[in-house]
Protein backbone atom coordinates (compact mmCIF):
# COMPACT_ATOMS: atom_id res chain seq x y z
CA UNK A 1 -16.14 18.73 -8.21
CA UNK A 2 -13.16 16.70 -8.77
CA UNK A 3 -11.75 17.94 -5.54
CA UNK A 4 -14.82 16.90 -4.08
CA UNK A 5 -14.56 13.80 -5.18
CA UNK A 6 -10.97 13.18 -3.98
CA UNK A 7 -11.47 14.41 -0.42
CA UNK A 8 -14.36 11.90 -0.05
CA UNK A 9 -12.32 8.90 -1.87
CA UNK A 10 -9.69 9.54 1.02
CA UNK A 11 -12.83 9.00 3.73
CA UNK A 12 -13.90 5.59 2.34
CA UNK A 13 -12.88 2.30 4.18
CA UNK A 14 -13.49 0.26 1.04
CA UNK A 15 -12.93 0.93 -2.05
CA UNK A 16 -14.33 -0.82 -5.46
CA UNK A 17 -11.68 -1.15 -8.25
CA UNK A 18 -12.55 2.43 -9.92
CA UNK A 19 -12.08 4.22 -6.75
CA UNK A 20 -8.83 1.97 -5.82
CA UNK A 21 -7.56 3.24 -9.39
CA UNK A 22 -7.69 6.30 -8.08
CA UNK A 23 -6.30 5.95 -4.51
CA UNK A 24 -3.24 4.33 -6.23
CA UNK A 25 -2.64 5.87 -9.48
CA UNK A 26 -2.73 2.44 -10.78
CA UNK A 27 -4.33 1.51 -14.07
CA UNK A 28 -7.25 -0.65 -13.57
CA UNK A 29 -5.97 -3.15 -15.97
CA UNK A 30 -2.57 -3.56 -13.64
CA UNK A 31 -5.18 -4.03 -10.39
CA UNK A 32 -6.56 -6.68 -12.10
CA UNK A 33 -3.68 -8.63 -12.82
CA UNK A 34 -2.37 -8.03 -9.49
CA UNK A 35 -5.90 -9.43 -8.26
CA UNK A 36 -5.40 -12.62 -10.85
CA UNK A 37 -1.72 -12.97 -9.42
CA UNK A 38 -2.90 -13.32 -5.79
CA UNK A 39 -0.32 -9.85 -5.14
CA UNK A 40 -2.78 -7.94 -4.16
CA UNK A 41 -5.38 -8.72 -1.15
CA UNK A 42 -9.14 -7.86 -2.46
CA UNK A 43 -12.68 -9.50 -1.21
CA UNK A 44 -15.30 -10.95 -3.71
CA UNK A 45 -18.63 -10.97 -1.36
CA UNK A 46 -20.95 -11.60 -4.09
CA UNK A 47 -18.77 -13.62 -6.66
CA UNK A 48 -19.05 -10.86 -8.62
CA UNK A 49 -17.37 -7.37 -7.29
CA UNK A 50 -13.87 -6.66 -6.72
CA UNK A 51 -13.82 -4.52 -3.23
CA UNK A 52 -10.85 -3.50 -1.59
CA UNK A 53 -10.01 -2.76 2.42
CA UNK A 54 -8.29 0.47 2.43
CA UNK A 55 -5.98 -0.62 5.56
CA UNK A 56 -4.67 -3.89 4.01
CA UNK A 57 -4.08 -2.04 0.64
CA UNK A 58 -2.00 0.43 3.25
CA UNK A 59 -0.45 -2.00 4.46
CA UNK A 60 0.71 -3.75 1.16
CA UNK A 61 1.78 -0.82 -0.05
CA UNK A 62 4.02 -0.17 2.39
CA UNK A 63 5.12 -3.61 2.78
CA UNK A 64 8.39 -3.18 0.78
CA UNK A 65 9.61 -0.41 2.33
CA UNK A 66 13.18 0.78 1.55
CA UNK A 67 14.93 2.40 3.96
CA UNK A 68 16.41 5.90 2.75
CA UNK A 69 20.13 6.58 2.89
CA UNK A 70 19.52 8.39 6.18
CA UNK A 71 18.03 5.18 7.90
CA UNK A 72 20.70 3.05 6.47
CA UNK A 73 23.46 5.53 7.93
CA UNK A 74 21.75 5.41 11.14
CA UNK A 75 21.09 1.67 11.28
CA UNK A 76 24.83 1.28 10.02
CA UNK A 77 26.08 3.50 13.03
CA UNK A 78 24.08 2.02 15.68
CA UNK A 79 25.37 -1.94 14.58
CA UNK A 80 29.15 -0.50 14.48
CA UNK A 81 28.24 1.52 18.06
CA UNK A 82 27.06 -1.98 19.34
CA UNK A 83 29.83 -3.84 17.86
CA UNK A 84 32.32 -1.52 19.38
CA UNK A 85 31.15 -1.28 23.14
CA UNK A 86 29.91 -5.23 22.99
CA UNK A 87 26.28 -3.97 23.49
């Protein structure tokens, strides 16, 4: 059942606060005082609700991305490539 559950969480294009608890692994206390610090972007239709649009919470999640020591190596290489042909 909880399987269930979990396969038709990853389906939904909006998600209340419960179900974004979930999604993240974030307590529903900490959404809430992301949603009361502006961090995180939620919709309040009725005045009421929380609800949450499962491509900007993507999105915002991956906002901050670090770059792994492979992509830094890489990046590194390319600049000192550039550098050293003047492209």
């Amino acid at each position: 059942m909880e399987e269930l559950k979990k396969v038709m969480l990853l389906q939904k294009e909006v998600f209340t606060i419960d179900e974004l608890s979930l999604y993240t692994g974030y307590t529903v206390d900490y959404i809430y005082k992301m949603v009361h610090q502006g961090i995180i972007p939620y919709s309040k239709p009725n005045g009421k609700k929380l609800f949450f649009v499962k491509e900007e919470v993507v999105s915002w999640l991956s906002a901050n991305k670090h770059k792994s020591n492979q992509e830094l190596e890489t990046q590194a290489d390319s600049y000192l490539m550039s550098k050293k042909f003047g492209r």
